[in-house]
PDB file of N, CA and C in Angstrom:
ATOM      1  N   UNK A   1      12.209   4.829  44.655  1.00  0.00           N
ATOM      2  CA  UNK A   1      11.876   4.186  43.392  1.00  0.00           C
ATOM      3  C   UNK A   1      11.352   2.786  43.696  1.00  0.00           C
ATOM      4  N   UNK A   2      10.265   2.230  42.864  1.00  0.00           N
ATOM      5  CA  UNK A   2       9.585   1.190  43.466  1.00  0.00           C
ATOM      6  C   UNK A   2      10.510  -0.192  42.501  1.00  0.00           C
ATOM      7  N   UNK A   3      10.269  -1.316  43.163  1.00  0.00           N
ATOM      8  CA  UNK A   3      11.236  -2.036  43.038  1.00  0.00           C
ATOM      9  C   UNK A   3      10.914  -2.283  41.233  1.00  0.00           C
ATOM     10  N   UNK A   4       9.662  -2.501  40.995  1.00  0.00           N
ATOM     11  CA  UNK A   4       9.663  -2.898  39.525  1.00  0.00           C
ATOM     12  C   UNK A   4      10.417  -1.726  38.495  1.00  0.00           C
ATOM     13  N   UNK A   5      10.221  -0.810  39.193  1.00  0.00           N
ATOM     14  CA  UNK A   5      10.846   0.397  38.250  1.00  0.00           C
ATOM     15  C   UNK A   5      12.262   0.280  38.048  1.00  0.00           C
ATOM     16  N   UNK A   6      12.761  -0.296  38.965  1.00  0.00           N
ATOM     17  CA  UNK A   6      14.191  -0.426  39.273  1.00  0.00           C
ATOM     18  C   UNK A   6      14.590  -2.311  38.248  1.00  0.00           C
ATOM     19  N   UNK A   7      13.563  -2.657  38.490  1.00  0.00           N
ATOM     20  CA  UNK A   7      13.996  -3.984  38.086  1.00  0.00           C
ATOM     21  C   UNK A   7      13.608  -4.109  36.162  1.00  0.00           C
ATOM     22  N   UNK A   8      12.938  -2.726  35.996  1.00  0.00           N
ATOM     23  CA  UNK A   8      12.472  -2.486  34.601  1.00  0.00           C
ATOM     24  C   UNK A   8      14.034  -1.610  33.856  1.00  0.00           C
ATOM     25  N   UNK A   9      14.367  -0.825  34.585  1.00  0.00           N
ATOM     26  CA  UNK A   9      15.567  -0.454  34.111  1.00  0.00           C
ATOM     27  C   UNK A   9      16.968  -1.134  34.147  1.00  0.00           C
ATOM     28  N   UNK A  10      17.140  -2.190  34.934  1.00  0.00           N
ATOM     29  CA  UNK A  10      17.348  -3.461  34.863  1.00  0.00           C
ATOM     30  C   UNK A  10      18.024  -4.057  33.322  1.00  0.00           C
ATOM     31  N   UNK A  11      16.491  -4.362  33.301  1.00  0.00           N
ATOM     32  CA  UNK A  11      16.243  -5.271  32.214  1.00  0.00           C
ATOM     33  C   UNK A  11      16.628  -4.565  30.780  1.00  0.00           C
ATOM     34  N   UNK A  12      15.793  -3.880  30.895  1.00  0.00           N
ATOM     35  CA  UNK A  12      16.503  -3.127  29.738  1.00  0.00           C
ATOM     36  C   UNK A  12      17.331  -2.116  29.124  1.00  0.00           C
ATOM     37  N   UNK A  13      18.299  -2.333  30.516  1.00  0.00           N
ATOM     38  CA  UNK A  13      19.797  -1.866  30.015  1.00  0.00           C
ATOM     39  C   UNK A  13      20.649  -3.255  29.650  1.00  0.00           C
ATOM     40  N   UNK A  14      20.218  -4.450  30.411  1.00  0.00           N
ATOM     41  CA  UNK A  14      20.715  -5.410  30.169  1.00  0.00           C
ATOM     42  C   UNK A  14      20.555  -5.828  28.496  1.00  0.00           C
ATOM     43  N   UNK A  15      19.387  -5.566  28.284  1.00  0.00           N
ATOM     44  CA  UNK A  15      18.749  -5.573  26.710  1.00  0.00           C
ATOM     45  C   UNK A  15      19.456  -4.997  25.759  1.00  0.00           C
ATOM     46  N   UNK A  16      19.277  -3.501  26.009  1.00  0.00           N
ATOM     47  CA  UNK A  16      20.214  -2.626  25.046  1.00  0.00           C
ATOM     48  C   UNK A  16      21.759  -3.165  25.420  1.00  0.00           C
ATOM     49  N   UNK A  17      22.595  -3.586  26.538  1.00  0.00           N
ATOM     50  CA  UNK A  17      23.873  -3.862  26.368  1.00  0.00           C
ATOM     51  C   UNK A  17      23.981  -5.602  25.404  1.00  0.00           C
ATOM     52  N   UNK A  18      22.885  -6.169  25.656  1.00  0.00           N
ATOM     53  CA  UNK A  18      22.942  -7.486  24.364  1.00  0.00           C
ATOM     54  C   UNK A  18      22.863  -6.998  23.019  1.00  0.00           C
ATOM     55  N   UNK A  19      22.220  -5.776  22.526  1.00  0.00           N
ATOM     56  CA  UNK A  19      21.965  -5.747  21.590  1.00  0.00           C
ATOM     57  C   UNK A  19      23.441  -5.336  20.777  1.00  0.00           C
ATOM     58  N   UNK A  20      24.030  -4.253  21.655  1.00  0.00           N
ATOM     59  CA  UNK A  20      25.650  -4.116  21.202  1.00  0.00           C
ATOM     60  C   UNK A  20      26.608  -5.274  21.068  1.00  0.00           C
ATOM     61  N   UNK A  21      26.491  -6.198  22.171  1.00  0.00           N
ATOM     62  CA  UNK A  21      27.626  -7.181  22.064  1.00  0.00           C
ATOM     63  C   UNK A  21      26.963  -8.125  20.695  1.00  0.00           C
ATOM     64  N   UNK A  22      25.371  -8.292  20.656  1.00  0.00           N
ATOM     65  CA  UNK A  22      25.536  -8.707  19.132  1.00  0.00           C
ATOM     66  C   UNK A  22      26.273  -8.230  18.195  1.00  0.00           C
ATOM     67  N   UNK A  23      25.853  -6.714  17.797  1.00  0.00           N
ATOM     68  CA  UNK A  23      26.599  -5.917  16.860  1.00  0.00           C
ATOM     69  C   UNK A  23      28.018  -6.315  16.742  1.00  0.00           C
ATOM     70  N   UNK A  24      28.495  -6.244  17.721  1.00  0.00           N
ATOM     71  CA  UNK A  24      30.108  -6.300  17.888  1.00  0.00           C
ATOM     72  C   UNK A  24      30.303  -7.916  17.317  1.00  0.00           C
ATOM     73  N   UNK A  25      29.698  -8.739  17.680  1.00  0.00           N
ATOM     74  CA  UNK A  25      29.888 -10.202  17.573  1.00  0.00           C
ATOM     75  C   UNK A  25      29.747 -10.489  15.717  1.00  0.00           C
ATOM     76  N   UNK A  26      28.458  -9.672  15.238  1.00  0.00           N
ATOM     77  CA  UNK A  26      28.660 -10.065  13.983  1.00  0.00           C
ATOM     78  C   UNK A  26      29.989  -9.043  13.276  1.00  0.00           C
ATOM     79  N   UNK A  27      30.297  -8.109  13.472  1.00  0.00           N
ATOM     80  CA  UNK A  27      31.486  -7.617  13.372  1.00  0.00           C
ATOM     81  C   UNK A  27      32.940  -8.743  13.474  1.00  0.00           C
ATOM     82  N   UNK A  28      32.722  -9.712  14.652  1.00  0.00           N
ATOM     83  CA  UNK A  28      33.983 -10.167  14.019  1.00  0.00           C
ATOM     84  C   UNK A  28      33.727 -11.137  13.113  1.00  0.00           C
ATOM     85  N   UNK A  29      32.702 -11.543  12.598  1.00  0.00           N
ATOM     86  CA  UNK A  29      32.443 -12.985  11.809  1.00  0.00           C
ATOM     87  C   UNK A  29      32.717 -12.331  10.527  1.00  0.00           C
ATOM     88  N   UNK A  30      32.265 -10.733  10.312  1.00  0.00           N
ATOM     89  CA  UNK A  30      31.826 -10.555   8.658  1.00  0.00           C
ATOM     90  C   UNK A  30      33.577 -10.456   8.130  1.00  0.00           C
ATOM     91  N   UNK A  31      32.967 -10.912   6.841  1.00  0.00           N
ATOM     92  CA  UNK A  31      34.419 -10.748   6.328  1.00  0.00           C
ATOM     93  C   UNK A  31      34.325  -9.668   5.150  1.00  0.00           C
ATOM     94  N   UNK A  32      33.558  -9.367   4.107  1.00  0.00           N
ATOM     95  CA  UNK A  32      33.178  -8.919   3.275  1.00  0.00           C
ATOM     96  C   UNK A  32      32.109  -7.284   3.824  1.00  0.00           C
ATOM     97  N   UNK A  33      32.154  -6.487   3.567  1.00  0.00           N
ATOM     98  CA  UNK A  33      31.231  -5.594   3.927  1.00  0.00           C
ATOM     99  C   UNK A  33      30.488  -5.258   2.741  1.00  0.00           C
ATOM    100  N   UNK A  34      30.795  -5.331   1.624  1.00  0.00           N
ATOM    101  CA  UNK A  34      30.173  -5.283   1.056  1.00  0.00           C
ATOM    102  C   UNK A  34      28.886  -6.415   0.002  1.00  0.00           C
ATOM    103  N   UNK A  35      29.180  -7.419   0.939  1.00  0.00           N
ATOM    104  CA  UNK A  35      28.215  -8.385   0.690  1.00  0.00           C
ATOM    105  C   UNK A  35      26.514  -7.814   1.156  1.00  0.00           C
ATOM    106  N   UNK A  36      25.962  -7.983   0.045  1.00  0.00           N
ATOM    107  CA  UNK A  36      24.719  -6.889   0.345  1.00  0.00           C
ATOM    108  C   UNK A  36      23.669  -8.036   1.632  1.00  0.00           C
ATOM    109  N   UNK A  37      23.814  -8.837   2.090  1.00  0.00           N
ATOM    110  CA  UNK A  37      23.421  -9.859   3.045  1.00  0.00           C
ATOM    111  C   UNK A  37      23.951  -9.381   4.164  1.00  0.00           C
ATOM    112  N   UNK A  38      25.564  -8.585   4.351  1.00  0.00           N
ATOM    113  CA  UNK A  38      25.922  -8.476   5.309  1.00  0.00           C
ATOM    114  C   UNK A  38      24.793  -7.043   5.448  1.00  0.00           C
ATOM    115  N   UNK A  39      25.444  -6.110   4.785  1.00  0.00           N
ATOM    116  CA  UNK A  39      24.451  -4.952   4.688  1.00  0.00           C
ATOM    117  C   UNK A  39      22.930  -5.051   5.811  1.00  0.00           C
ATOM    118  N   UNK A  40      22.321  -6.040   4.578  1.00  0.00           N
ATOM    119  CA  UNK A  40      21.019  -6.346   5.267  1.00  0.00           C
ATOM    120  C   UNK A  40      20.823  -6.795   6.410  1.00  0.00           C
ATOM    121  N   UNK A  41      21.881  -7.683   7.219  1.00  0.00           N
ATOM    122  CA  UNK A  41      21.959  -8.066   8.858  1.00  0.00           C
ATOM    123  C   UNK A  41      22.403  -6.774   9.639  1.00  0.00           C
ATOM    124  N   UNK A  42      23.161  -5.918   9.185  1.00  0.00           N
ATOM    125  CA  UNK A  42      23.709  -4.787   9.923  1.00  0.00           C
ATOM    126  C   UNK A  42      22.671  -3.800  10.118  1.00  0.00           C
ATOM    127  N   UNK A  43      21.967  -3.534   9.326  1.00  0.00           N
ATOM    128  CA  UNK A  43      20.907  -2.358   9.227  1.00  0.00           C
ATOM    129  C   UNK A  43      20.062  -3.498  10.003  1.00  0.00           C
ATOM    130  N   UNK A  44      19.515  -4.415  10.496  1.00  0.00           N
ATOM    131  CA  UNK A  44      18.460  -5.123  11.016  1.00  0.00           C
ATOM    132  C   UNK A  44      19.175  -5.215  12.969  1.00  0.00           C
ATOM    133  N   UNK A  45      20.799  -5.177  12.726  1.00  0.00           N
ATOM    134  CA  UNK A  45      20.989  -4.859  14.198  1.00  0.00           C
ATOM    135  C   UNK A  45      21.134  -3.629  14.480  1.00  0.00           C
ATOM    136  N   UNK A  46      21.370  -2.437  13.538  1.00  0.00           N
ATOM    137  CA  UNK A  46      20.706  -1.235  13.911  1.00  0.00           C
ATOM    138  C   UNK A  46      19.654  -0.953  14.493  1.00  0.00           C
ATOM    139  N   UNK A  47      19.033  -1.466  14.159  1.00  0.00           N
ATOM    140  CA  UNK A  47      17.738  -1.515  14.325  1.00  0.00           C
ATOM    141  C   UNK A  47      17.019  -2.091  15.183  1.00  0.00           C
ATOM    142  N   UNK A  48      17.436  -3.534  15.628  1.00  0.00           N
ATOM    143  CA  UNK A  48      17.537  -3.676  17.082  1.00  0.00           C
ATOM    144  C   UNK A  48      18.123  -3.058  18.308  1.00  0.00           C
ATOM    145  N   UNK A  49      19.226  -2.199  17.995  1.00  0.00           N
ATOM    146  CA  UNK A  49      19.800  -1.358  18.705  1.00  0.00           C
ATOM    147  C   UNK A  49      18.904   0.043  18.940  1.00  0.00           C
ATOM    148  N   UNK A  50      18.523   0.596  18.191  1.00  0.00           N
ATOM    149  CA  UNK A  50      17.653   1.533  18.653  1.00  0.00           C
ATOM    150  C   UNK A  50      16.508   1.476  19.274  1.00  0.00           C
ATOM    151  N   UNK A  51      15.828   0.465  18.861  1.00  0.00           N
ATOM    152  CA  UNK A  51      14.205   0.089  19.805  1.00  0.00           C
ATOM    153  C   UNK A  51      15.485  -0.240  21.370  1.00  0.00           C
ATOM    154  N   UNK A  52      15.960  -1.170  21.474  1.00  0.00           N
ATOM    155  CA  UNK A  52      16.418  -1.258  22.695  1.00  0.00           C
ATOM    156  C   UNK A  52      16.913   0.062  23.359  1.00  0.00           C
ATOM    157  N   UNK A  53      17.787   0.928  23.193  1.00  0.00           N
ATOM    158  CA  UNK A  53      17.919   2.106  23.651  1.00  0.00           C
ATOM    159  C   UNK A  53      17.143   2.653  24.001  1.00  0.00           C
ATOM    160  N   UNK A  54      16.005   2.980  23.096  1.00  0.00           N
ATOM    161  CA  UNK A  54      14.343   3.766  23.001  1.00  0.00           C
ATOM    162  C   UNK A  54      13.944   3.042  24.293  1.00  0.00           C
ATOM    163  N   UNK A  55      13.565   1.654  24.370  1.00  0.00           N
ATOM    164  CA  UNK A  55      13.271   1.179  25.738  1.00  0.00           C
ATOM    165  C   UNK A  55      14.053   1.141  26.879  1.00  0.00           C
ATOM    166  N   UNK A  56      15.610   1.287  26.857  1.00  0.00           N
ATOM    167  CA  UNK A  56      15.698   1.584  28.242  1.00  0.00           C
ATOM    168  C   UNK A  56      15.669   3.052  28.384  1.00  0.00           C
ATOM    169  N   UNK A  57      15.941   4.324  27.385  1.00  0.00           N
ATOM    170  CA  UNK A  57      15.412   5.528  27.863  1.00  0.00           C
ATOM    171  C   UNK A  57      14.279   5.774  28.520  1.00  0.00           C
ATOM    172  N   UNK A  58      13.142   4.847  28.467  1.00  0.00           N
ATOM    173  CA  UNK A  58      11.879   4.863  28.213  1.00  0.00           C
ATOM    174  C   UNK A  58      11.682   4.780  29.642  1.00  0.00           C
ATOM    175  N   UNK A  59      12.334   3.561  30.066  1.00  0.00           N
ATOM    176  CA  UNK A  59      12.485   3.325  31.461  1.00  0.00           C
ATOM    177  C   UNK A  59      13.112   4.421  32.739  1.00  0.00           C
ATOM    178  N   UNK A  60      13.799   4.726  31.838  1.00  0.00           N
ATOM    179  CA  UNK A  60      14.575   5.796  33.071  1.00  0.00           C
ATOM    180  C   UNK A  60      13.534   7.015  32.987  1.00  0.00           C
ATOM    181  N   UNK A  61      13.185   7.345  31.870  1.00  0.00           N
ATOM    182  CA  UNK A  61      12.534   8.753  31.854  1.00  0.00           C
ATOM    183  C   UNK A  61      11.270   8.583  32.582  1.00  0.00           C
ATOM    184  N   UNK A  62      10.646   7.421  32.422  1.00  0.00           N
ATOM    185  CA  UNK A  62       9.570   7.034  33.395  1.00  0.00           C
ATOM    186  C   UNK A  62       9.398   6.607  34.923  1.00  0.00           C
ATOM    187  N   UNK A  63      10.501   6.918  35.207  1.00  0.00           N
ATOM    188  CA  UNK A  63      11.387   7.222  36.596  1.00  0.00           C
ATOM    189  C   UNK A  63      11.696   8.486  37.521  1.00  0.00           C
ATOM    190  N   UNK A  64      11.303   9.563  36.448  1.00  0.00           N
ATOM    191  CA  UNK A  64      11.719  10.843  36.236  1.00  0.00           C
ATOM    192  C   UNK A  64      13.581  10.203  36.392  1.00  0.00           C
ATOM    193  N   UNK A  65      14.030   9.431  35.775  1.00  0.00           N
ATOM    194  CA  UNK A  65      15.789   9.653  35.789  1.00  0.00           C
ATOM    195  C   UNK A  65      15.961  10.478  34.645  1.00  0.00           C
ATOM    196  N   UNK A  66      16.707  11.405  33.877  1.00  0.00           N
ATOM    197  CA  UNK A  66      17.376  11.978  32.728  1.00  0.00           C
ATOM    198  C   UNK A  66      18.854  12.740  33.114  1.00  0.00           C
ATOM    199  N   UNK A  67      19.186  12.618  32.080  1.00  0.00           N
ATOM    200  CA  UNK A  67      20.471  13.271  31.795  1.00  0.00           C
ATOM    201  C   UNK A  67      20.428  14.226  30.758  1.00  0.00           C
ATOM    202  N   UNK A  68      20.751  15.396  30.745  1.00  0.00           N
ATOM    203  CA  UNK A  68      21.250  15.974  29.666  1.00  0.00           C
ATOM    204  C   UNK A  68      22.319  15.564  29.001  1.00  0.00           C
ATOM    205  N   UNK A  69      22.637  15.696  28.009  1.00  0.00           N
ATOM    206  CA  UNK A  69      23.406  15.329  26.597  1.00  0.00           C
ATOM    207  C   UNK A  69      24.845  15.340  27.148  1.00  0.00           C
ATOM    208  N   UNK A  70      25.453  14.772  26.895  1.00  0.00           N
ATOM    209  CA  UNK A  70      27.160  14.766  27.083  1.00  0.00           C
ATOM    210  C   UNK A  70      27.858  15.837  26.437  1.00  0.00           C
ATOM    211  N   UNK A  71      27.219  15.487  25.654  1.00  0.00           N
ATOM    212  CA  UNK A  71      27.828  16.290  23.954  1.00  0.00           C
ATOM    213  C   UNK A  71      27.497  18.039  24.154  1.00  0.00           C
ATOM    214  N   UNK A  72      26.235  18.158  25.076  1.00  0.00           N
ATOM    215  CA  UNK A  72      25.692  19.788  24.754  1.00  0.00           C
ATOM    216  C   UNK A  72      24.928  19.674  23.906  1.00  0.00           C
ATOM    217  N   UNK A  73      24.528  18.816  22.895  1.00  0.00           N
ATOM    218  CA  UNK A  73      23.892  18.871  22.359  1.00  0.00           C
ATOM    219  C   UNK A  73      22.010  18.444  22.626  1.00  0.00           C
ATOM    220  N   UNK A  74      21.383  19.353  22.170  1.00  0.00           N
ATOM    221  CA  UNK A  74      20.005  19.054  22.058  1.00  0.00           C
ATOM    222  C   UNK A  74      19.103  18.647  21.948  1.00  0.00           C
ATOM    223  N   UNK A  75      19.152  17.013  22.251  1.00  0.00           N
ATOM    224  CA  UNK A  75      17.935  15.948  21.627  1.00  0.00           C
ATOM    225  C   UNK A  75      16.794  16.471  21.263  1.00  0.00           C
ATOM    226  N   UNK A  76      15.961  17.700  21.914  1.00  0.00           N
ATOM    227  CA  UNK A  76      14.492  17.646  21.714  1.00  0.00           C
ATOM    228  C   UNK A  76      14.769  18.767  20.689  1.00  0.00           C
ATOM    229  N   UNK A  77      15.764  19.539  20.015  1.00  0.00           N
ATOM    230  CA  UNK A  77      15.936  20.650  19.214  1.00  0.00           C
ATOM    231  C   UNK A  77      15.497  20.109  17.985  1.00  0.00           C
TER     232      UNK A  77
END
């Protein structure tokens, strides 16, 4: 594996693992869940959470790295 490939998956696992410890971080601040502001920050770190995932899958699969599912279950079904 060539070093950038390695230093690309890297990065953006490091990425996708920031994007969780955000999540988690505004988790301990909120106090209210149903404050529709909180709402709106949560669905926006969703959402940062998935593009980040999407990019480090992106990385590995462009590696030929993959895993099948933990679960058994079917992503491409």
């Amino acid at each position: 594996m060539a070093d950038k490939d390695l230093l690309r998956i890297r990065e953006t696992a490091l990425a996708y693992a920031e994007a969780v410890r955000t999540t988690q971080r505004f988790f301990d601040r909120v106090e209210d869940l149903d404050d529709p502001s909180v709402q709106i920050e949560y669905a926006t770190l969703v959402e940062r959470e998935k593009e980040a995932a999407g990019a480090r899958l992106d990385a590995l699969e462009s590696t030929g790295i993959e895993v099948s599912s933990v679960d058994g279950s079917d992503p491409d079904a």
